[in-house]
Protein backbone atom coordinates (compact mmCIF):
# COMPACT_ATOMS: atom_id res chain seq x y z
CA UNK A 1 -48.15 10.36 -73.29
CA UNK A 2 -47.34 7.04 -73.08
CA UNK A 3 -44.30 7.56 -75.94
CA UNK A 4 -42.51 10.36 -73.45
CA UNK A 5 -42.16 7.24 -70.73
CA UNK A 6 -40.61 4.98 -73.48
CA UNK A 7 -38.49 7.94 -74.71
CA UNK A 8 -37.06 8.21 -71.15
CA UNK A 9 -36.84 4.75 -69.87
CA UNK A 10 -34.76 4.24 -73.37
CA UNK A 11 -32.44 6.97 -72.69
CA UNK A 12 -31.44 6.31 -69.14
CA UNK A 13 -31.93 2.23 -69.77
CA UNK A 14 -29.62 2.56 -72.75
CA UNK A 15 -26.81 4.69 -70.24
CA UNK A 16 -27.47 1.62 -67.64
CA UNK A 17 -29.25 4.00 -64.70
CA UNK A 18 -32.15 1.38 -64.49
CA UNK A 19 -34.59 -1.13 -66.47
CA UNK A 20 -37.39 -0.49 -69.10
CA UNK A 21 -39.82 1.51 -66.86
CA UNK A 22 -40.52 4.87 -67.41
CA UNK A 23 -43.85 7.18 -66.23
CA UNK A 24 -45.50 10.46 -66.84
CA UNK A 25 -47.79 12.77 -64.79
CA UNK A 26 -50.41 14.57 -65.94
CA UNK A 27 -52.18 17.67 -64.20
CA UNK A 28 -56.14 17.69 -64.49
CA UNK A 29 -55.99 19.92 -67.74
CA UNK A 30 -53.55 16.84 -69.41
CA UNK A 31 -50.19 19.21 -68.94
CA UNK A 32 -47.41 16.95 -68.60
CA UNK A 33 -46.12 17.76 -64.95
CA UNK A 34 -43.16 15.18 -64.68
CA UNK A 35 -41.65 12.58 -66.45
CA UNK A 36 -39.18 10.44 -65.17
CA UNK A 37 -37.64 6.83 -65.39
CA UNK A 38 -36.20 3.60 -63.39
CA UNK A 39 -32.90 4.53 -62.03
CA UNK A 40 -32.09 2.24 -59.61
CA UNK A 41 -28.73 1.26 -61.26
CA UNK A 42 -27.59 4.49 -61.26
CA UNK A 43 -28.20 5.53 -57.98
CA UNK A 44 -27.80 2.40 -55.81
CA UNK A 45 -31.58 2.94 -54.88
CA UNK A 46 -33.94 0.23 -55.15
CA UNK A 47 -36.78 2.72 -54.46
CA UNK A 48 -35.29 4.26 -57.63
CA UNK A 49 -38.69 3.25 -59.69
CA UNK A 50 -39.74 5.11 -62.57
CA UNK A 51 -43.34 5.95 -60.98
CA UNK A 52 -41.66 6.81 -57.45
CA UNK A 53 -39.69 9.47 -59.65
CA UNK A 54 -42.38 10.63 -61.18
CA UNK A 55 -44.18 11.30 -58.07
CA UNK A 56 -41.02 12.69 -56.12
CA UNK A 57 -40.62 15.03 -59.26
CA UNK A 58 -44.48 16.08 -59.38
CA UNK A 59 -44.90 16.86 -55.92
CA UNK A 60 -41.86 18.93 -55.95
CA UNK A 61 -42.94 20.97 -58.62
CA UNK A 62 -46.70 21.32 -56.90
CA UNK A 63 -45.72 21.84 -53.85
CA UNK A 64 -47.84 19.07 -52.45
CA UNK A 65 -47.78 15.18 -51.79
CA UNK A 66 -51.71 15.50 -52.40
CA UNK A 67 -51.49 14.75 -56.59
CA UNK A 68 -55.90 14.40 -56.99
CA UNK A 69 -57.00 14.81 -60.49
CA UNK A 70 -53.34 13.78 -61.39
CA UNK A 71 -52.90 10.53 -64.06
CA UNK A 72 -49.93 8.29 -64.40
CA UNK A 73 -48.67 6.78 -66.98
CA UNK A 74 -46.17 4.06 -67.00
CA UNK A 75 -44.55 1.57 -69.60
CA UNK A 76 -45.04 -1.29 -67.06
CA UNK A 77 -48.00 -2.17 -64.51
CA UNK A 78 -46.67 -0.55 -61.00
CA UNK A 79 -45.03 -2.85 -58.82
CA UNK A 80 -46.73 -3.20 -55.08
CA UNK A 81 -44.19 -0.20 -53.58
CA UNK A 82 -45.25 1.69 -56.78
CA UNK A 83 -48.63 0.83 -56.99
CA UNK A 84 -48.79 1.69 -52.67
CA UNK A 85 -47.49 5.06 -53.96
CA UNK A 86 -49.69 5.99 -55.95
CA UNK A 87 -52.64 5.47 -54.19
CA UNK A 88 -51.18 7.36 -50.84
CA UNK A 89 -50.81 10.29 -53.41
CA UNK A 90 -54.22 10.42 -54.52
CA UNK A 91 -53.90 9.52 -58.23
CA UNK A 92 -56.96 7.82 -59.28
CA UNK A 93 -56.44 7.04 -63.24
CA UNK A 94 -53.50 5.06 -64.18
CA UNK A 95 -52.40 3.62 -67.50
CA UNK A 96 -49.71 1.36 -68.37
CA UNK A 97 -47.98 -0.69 -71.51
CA UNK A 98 -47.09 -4.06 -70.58
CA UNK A 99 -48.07 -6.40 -67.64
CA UNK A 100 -47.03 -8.34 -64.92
CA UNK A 101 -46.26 -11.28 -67.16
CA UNK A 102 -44.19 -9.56 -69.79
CA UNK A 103 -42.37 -7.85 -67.09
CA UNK A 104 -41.50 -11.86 -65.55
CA UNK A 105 -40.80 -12.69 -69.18
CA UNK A 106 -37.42 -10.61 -68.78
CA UNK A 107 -36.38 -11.09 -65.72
CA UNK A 108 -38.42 -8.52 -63.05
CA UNK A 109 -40.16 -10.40 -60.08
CA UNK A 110 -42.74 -8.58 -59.19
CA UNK A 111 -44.97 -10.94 -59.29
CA UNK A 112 -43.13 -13.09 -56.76
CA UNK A 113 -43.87 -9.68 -54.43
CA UNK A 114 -47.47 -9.88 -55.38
CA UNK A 115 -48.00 -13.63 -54.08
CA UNK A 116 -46.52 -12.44 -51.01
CA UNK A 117 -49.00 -9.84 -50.59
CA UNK A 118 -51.59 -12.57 -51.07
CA UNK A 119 -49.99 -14.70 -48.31
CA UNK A 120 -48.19 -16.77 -50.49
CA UNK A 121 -44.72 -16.41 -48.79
CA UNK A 122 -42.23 -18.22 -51.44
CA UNK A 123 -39.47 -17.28 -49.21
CA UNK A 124 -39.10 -13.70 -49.58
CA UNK A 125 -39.19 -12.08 -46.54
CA UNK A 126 -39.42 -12.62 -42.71
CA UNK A 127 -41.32 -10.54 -40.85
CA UNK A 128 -42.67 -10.25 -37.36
CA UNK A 129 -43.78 -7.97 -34.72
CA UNK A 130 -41.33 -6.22 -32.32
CA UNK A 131 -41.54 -3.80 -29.49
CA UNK A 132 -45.51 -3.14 -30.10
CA UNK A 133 -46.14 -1.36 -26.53
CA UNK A 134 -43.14 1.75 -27.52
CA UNK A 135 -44.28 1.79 -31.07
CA UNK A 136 -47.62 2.43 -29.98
CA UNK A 137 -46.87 4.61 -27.72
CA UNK A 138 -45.32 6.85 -30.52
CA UNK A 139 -48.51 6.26 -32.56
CA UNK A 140 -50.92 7.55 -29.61
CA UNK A 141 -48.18 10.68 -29.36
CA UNK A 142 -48.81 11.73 -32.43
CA UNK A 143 -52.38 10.91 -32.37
CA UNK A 144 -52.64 13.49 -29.37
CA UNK A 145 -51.19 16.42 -31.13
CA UNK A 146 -53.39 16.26 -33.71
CA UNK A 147 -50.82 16.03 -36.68
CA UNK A 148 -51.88 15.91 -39.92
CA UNK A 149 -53.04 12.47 -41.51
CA UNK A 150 -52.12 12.17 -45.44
């Protein structure tokens, strides 16, 4: 499975749409549902991920943002937006080719996003709370119609 992801991050890396990332879905019966790669370049989208793809492409062809019993497979370990992703789909197995290291090695600083996460801000990002009370009171709206939580 793993070899379709390379295939596909190779073609669209080698026409300069994105980097060396590609990922495939699986279905519970191991039918290949979608595979898709990084193209970020190409579309001037930095949510443009090979895994975000994949899922984008998957759900569309289910019908459903719910992907259980679903696998991924990707030629890189999922950034934190990717990684965030997957879990709000409901994929529970995941696979990948090279890690976080190898990935720093050429250039990609995900890791820098990860220390962040783990309150190390290096300078990445300010961030602080604005206008809580109207926010909230959006949150309590929905809350009160009973909309569906995924």
């Amino acid at each position: 499975m793993m070899k379709l992801g390379v295939e596909e991050a190779r073609r669209t890396m080698n026409q300069n749409l994105g980097g060396p990332f590609g990922a495939v879905i699986l279905d519970e019966d191991d039918n290949v549902i979608a595979v898709a790669s990084n193209t970020v370049l190409g579309s001037n989208d930095p949510t443009a991920h090979a895994e975000i793809n994949a899922l984008r492409k998957a759900g569309e062809k289910l019908g459903t943002h719910d992907l259980s019993g679903c696998k991924l497979y990707a030629t890189g370990y999922p950034c934190p937006m990717c990684l965030s992703a997957i879990i709000w789909s409901n994929i529970k197995e995941v696979y990948y080719g090279t890690d976080l290291s190898e990935a720093e090695n050429i250039g990609f600083r995900d890791q820098q996003i990860y220390d962040f996460l783990n309150g190390h801000n290096v300078g990445l990002l300010n961030i602080k709370q604005k206008a809580h009370d109207i926010c909230l009171e959006l949150f309590q709206e929905y809350d009160d119609k009973n909309k569906e939580i995924y």
